[in-house]
C-alpha atoms as a PDB file:
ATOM      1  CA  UNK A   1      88.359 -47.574   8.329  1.00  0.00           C
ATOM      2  CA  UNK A   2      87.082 -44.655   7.010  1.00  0.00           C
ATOM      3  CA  UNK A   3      83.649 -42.804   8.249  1.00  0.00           C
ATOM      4  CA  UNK A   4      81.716 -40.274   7.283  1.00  0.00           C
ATOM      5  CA  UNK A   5      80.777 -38.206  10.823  1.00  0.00           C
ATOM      6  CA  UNK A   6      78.004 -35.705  11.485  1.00  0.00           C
ATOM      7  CA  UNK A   7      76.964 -34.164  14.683  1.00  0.00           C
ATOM      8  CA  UNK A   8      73.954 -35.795  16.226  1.00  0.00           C
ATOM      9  CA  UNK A   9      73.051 -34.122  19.434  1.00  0.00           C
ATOM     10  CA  UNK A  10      70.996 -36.136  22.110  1.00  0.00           C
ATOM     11  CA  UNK A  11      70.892 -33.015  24.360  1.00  0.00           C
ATOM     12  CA  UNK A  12      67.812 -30.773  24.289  1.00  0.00           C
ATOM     13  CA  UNK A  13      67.911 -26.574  23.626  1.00  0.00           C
ATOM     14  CA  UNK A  14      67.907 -25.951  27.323  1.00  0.00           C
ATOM     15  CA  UNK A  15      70.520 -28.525  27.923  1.00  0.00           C
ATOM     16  CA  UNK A  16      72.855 -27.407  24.893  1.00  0.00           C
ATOM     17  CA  UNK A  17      72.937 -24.144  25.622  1.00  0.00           C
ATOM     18  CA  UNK A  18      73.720 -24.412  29.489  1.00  0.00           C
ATOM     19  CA  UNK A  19      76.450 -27.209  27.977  1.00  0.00           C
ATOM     20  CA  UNK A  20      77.564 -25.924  24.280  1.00  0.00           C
ATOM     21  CA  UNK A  21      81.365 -28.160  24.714  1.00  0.00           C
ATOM     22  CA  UNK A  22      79.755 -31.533  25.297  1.00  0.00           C
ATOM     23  CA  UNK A  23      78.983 -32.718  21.302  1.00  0.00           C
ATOM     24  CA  UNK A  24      77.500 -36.133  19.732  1.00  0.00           C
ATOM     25  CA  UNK A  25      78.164 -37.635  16.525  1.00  0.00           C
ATOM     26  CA  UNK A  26      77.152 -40.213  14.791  1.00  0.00           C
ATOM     27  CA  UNK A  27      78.528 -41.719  11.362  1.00  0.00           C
ATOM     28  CA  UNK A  28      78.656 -44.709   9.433  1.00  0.00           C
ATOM     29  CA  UNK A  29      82.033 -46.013   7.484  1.00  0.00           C
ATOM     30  CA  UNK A  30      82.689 -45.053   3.710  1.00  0.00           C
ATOM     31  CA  UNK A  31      83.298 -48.377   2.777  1.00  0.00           C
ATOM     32  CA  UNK A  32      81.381 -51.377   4.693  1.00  0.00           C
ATOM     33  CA  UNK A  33      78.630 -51.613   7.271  1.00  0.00           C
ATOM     34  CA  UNK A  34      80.281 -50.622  10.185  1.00  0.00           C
ATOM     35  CA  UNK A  35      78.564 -47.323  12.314  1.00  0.00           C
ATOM     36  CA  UNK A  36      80.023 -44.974  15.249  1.00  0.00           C
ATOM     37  CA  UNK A  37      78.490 -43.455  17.792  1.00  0.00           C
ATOM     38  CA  UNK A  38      80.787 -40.984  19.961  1.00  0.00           C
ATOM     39  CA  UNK A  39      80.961 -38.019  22.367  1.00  0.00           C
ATOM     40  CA  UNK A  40      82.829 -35.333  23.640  1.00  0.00           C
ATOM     41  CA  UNK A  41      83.009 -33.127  26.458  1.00  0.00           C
ATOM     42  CA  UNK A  42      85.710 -31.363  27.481  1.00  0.00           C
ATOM     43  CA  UNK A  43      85.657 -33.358  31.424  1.00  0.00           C
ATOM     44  CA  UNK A  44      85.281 -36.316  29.949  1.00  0.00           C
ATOM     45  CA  UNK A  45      87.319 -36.262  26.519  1.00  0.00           C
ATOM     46  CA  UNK A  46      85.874 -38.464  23.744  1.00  0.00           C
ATOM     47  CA  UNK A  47      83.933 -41.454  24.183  1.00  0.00           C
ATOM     48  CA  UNK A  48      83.137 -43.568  21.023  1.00  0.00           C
ATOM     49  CA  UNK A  49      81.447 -46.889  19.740  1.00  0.00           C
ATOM     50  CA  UNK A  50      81.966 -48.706  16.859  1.00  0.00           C
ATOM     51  CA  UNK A  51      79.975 -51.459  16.099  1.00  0.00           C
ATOM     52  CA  UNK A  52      80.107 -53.811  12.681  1.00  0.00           C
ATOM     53  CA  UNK A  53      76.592 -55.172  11.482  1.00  0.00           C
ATOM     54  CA  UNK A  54      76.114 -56.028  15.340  1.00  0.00           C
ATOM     55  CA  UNK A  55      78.440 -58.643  15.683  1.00  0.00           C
ATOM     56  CA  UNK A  56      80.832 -56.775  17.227  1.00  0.00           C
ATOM     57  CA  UNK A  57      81.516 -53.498  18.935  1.00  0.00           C
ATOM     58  CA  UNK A  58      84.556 -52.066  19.803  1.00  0.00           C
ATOM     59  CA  UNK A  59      84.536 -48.922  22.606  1.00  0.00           C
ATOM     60  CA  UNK A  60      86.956 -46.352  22.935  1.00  0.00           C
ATOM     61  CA  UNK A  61      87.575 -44.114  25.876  1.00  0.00           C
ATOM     62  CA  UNK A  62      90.016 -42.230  27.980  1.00  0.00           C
ATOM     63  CA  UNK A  63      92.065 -44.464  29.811  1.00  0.00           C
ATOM     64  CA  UNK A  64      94.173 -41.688  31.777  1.00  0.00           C
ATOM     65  CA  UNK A  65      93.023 -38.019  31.684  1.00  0.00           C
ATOM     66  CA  UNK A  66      96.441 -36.484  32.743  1.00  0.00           C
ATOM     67  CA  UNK A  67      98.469 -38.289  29.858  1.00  0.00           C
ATOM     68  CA  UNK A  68      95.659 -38.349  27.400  1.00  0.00           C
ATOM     69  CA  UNK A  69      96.101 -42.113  26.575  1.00  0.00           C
ATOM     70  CA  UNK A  70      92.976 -44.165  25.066  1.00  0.00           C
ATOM     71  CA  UNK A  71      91.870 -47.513  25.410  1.00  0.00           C
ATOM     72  CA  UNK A  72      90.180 -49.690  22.975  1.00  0.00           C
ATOM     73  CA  UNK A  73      88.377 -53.130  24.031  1.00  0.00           C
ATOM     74  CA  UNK A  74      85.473 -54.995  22.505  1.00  0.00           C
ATOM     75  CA  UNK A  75      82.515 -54.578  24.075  1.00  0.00           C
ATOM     76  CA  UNK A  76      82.361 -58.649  24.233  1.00  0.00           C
ATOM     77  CA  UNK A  77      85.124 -58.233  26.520  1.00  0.00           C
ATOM     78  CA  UNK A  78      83.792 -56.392  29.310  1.00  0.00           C
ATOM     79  CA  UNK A  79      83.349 -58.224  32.491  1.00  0.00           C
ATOM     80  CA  UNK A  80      81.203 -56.032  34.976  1.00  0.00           C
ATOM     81  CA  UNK A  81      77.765 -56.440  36.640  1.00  0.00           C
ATOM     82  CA  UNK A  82      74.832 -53.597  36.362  1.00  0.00           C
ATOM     83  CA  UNK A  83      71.534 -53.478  37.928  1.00  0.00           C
ATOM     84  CA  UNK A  84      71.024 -50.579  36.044  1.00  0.00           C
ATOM     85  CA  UNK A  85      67.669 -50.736  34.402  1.00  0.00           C
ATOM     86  CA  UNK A  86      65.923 -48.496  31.684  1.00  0.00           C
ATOM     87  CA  UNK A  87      62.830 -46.810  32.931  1.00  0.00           C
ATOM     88  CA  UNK A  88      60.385 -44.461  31.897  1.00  0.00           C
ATOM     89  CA  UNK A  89      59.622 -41.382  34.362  1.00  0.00           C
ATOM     90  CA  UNK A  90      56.452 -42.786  35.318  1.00  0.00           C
ATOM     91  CA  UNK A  91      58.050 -45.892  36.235  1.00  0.00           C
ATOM     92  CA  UNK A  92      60.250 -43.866  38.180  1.00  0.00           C
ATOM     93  CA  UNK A  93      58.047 -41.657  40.109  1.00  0.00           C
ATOM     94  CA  UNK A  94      55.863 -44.922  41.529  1.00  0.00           C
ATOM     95  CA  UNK A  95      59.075 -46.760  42.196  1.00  0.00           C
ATOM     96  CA  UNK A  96      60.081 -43.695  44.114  1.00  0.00           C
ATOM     97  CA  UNK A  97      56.922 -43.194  45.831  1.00  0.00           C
ATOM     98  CA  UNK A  98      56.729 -47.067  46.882  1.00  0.00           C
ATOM     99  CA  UNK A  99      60.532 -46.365  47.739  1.00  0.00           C
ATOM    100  CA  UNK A 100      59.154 -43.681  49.991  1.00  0.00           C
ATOM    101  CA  UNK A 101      56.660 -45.460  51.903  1.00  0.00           C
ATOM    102  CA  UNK A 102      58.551 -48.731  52.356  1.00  0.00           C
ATOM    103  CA  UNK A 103      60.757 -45.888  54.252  1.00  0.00           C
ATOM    104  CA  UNK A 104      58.157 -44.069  56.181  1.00  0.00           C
ATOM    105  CA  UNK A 105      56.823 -47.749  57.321  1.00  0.00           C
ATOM    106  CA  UNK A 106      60.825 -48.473  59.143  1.00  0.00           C
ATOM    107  CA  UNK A 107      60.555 -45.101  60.845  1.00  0.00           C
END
């Protein structure tokens, strides 16, 4: 596969200029329908996602920092839980607050 890659940053000013290593890029392939999304920062080598219309993604990422070897795996594959849930701030600060005095009430 062939893509054509341009930076995309998600960081803002303040952020990329405290952290000028740590790039994004996104591209889509020459050829097909395919897209990547990938990242770099020096820490955490590159990171990258390459998915095919949706119906499937394949990640790549550092699979030993001291030898520099990479895995690849689709994303299908993956067998982990999360409880991780997308928020917005102000979702955040009242679950915090109600964190707080669920706290304060135990005390």
């Amino acid at each position: 596969m062939k893509f054509e890659i341009f930076e995309a940053s998600v960081l803002s000013k303040e952020l990329f200029s405290k952290y000028p290593t740590i790039k994004s890029y996104a591209g889509k392939s020459i050829y097909g329908v395919s897209k990547v999304r990938s990242s770099y920062a020096p820490s955490r080598a590159l990171h990258a996602a390459i998915s095919k219309n949706k119906t499937a993604t394949i990640i790549i990422k550092l699979s030993n920092i001291k030898n520099g070897n990479y895995i690849s795996f689709l994303r299908s594959e993956m067998d982990f839980q999360s409880d991780f849930e997308c928020e917005t701030l102000a979702e955040v600060k009242k679950n915090l607050k109600h964190m707080r005095n669920e706290r304060m009430m135990f005390i």
